[in-house]
Protein backbone atom coordinates (compact mmCIF):
# COMPACT_ATOMS: atom_id res chain seq x y z
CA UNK A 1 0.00 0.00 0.00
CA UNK A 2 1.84 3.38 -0.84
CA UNK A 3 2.06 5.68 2.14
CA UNK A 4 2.08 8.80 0.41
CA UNK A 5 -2.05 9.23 0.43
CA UNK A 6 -2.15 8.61 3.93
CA UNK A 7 0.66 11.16 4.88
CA UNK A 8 -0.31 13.91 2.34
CA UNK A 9 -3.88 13.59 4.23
CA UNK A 10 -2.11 14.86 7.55
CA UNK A 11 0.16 17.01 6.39
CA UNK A 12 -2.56 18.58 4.13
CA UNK A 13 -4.83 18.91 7.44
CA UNK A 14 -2.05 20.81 9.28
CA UNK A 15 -1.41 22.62 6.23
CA UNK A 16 -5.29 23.39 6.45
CA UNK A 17 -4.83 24.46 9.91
CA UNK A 18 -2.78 27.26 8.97
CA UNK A 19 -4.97 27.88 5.94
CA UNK A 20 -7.78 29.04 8.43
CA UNK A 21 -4.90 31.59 10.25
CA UNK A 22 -4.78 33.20 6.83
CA UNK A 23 -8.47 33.08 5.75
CA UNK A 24 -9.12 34.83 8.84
CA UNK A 25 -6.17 37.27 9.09
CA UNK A 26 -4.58 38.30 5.61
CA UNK A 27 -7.74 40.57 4.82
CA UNK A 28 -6.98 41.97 8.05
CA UNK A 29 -3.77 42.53 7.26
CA UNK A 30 -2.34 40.65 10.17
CA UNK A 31 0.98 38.35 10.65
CA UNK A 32 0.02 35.20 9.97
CA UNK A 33 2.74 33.70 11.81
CA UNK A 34 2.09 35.76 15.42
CA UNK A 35 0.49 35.98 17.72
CA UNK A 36 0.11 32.05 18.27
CA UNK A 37 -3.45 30.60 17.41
CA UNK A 38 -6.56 32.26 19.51
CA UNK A 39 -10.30 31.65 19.96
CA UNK A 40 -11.91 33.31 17.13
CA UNK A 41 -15.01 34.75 19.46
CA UNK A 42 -13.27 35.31 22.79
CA UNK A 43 -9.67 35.81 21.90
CA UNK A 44 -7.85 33.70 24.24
CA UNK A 45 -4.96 31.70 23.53
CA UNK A 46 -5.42 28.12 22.41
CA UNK A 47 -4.02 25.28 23.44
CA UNK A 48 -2.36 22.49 21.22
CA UNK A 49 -4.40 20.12 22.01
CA UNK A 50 -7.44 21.95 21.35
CA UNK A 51 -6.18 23.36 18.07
CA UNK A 52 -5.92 19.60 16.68
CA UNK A 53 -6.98 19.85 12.69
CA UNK A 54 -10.99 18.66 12.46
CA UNK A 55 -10.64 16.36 15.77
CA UNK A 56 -10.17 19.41 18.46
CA UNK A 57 -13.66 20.94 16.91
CA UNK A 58 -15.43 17.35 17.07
CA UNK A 59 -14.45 16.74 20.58
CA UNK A 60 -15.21 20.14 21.64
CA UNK A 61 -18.68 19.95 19.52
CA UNK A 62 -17.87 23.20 18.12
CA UNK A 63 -17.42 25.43 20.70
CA UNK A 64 -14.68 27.27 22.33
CA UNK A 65 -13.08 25.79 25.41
CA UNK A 66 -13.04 28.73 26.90
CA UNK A 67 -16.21 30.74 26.38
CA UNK A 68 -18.20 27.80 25.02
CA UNK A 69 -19.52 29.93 22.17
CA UNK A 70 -19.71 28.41 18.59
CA UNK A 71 -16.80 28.07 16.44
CA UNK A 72 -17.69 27.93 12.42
CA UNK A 73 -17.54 24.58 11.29
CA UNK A 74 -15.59 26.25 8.36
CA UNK A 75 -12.23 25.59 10.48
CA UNK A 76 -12.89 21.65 10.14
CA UNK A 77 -14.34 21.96 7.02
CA UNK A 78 -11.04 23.83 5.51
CA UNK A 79 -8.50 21.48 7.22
CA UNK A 80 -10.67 18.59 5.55
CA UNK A 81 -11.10 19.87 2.34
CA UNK A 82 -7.11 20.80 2.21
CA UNK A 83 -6.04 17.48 3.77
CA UNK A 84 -8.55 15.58 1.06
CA UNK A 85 -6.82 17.44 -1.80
CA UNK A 86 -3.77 16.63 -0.98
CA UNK A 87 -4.25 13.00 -0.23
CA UNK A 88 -6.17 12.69 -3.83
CA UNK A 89 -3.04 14.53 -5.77
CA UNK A 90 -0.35 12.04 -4.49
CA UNK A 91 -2.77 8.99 -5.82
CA UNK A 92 -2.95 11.13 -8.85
CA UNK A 93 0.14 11.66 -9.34
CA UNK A 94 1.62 8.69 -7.66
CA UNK A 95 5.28 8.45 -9.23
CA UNK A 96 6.24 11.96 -8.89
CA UNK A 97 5.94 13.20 -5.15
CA UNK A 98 7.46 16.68 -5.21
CA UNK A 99 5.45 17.86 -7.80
CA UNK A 100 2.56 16.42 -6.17
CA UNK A 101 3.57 18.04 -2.82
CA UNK A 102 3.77 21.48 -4.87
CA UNK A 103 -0.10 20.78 -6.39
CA UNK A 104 -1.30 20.09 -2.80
CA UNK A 105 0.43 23.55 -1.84
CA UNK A 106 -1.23 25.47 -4.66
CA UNK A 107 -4.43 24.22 -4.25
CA UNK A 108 -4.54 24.97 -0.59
CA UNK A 109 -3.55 28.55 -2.21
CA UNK A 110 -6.48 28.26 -4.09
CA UNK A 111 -8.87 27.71 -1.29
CA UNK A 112 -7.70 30.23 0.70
CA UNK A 113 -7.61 32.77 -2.04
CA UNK A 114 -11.08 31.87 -2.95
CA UNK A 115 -12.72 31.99 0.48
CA UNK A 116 -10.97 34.97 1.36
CA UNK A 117 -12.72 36.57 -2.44
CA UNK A 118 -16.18 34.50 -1.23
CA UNK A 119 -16.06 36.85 2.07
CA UNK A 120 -14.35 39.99 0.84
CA UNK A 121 -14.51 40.43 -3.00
CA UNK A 122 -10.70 40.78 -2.60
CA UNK A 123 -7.95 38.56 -3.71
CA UNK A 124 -4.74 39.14 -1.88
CA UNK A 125 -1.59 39.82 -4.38
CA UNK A 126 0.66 37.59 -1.71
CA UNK A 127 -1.25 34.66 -2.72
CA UNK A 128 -2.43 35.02 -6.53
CA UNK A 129 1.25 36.17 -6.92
CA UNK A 130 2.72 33.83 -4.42
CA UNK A 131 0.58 30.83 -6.69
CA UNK A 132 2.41 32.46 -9.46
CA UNK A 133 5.84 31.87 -8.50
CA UNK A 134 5.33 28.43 -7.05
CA UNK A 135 3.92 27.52 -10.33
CA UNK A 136 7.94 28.75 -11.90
CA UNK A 137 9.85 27.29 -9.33
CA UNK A 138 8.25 23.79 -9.11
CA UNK A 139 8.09 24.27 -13.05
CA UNK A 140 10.84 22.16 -14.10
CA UNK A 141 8.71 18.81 -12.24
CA UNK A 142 5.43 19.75 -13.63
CA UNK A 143 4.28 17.33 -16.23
CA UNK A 144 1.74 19.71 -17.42
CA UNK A 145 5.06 21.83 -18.80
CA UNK A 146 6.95 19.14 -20.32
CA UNK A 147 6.78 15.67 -21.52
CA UNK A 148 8.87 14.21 -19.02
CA UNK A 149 12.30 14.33 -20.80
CA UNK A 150 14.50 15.28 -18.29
CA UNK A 151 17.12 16.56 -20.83
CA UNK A 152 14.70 19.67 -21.77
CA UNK A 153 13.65 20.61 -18.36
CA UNK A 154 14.88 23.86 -18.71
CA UNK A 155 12.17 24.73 -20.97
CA UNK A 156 9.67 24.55 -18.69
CA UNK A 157 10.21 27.74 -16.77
CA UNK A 158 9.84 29.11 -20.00
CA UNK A 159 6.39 27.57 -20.38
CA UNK A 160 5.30 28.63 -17.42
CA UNK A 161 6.14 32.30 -17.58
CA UNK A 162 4.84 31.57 -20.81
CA UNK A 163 1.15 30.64 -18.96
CA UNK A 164 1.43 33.31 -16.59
CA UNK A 165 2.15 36.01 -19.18
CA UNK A 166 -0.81 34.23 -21.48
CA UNK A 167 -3.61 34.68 -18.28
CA UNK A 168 -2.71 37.94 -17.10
CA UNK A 169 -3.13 39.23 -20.74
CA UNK A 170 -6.32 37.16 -21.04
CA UNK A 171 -7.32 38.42 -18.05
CA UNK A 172 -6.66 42.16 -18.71
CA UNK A 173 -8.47 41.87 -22.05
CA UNK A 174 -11.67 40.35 -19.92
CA UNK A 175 -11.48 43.42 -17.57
CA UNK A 176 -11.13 46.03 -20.35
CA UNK A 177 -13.72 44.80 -22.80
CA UNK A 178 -16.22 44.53 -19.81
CA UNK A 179 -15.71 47.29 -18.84
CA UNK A 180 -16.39 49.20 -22.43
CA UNK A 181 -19.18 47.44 -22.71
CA UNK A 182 -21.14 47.08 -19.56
CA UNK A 183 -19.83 50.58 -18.37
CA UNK A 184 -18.28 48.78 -15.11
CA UNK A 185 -15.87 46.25 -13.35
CA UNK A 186 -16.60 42.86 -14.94
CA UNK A 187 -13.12 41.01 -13.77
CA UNK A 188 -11.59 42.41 -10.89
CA UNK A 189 -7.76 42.59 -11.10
CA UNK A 190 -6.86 40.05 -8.71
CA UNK A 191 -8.71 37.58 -10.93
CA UNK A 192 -6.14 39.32 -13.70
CA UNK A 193 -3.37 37.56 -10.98
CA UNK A 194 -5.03 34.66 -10.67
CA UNK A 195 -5.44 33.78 -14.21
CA UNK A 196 -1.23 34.50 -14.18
CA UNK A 197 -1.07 32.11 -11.21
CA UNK A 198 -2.79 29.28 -12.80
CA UNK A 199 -1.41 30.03 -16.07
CA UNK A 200 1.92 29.29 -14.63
CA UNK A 201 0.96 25.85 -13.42
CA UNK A 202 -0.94 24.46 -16.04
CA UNK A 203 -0.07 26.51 -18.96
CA UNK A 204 -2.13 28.18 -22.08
CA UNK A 205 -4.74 25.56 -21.89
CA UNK A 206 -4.93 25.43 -18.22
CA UNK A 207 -5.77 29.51 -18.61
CA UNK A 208 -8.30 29.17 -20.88
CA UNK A 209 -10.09 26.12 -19.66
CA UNK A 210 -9.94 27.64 -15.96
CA UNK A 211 -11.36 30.44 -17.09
CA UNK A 212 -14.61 28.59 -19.06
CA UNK A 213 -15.02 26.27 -16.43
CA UNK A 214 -15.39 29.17 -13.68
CA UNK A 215 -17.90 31.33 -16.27
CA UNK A 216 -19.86 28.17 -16.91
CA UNK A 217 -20.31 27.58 -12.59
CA UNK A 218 -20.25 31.90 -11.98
CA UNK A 219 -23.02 32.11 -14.53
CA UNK A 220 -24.96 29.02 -13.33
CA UNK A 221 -24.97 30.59 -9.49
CA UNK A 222 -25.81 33.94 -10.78
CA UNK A 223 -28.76 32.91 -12.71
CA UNK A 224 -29.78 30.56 -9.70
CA UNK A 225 -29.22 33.79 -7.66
CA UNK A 226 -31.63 35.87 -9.75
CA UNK A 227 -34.10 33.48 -10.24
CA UNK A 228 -34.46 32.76 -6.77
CA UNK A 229 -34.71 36.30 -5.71
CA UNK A 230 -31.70 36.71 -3.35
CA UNK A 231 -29.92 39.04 -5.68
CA UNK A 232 -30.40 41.11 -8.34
CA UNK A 233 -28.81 41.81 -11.47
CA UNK A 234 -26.47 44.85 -10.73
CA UNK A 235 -24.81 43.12 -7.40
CA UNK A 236 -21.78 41.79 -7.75
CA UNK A 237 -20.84 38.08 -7.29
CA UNK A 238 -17.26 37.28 -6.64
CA UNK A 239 -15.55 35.16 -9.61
CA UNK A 240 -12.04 33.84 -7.62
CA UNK A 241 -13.66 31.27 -5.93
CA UNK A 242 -14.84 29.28 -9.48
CA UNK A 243 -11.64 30.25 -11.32
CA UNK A 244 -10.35 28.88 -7.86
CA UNK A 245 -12.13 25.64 -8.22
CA UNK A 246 -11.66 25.37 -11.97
CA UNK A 247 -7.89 25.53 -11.13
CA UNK A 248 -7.80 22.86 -8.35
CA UNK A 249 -10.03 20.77 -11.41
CA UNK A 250 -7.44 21.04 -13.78
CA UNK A 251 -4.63 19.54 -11.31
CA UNK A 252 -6.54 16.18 -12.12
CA UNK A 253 -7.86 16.75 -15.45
CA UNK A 254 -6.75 18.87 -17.99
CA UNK A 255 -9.65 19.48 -20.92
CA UNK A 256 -8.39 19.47 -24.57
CA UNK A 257 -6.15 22.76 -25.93
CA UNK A 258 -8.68 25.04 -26.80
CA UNK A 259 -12.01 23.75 -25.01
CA UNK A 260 -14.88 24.27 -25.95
CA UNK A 261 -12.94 25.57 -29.25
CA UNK A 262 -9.45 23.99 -31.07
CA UNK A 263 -7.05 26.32 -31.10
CA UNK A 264 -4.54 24.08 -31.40
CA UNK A 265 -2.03 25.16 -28.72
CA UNK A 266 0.40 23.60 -26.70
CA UNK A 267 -0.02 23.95 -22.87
């Protein structure tokens, strides 16, 4: 049985531990790093053992230890989600470990970046740019970039700048032309950045199909929004979190260059 799953899975879940520290305090423009961890409600120092990913806030049936008020069960449900991602990439990509590693890291990127939009409508440059440069330096591993001759690895940094360069002027283009024509912000510039982040992971065709997939889902919750009355048509709905989850898609399954379309392009 290959270990890897099993120890991505914690890993990921302590990884998704510190995930919720910057959910919660990069929009406040906080350290991430001190003060230690504290009760979100009552502000108190917590313990290690009560700070255990998903297991502290099932034994303490989602309350604080010390003020017994709820905690969100978004805290479990982050460390989960993170810990399941990266357990799913190393079976994925079984074989090749460090670039798997570096997917799980982007991807927990990803969530955070895309919670933080969900609750803010802002996408912090240190992690669409951070995603950005992890996608160049783990470049020369990722299979999306080359095919796997280890005498040409030095190409891929080139297709990945390559990517990033592609999505931010996709992304730019987006911004401008919906803004001509609708008269206002239709792509917010950190979704610019984060088409360059994902563009330097997956390439071209990991730019455009990231950014179909997330109109096809954005558009599908908008009209559901509408239609069921909770919003109407000039409020704004935040796109990261679908290019967010069209991204963490395309670390498993990369559609054909140029879906829907075939352009005909190399990643």
């Amino acid at each position: 049985m290959d270990p890897y799953p099993l120890v991505a899975f914690l890993f990921g879940s302590l990884y998704g531990s510190f995930l919720n520290v910057v959910i919660h305090r990069l929009p406040r423009e906080e350290s991430v790093v001190t003060p230690r961890s504290r009760c979100p409600r009552c502000g108190k120092l917590i313990a290690w053992h009560d700070n255990l990913p998903m297991l502290s806030w099932a034994l303490l049936r989602g309350r604080g230890r010390c003020c017994r008020k709820p905690i969100s069960a978004r805290y479990p449900l982050v460390e989960a989600a993170t810990a399941s991602l990266a357990a799913a990439l190393f079976v994925k990509w079984s074989g090749q470990p460090v670039f798997a590693a570096g997917a799980a890291l982007a991807c927990g990127i990803l969530l955070a970046l895309a919670l933080i939009d969900w609750d803010t409508f802002l996408i912090p440059d240190e992690l669409s740019l951070g995603l950005a440069l992890l996608g160049l330096l783990v470049s020369p591993l990722n299979p999306y970039l080359h095919d796997g001759a280890f005498d040409a690895w030095w190409l891929a940094p080139w297709w990945s700048a390559r990517g990033a360069l592609f999505g931010f002027g996709l992304g730019w283009a987006v911004a401008a032309g919906g803004e001509a024509a609708f008269g206002r912000d239709a792509f917010g510039g950190g979704d610019v950045k984060l088409l360059a982040g994902i563009g330097a992971w997956t390439g071209i065709t990991g730019v455009f199909d990231a950014l179909m997939i997330g109109s096809t889902f954005g558009a599908a919750y908008g009209l559901w929004l509408l239609r069921s009355g909770r919003a109407k048509r000039s409020d704004p709905i935040p796109f990261g979190p679908f290019l967010a989850a069209a991204a963490a898609f395309n670390f498993f399954k990369l559609l054909p260059p140029g879906w829907p379309f075939d352009f005909g392009v190399r990643p």
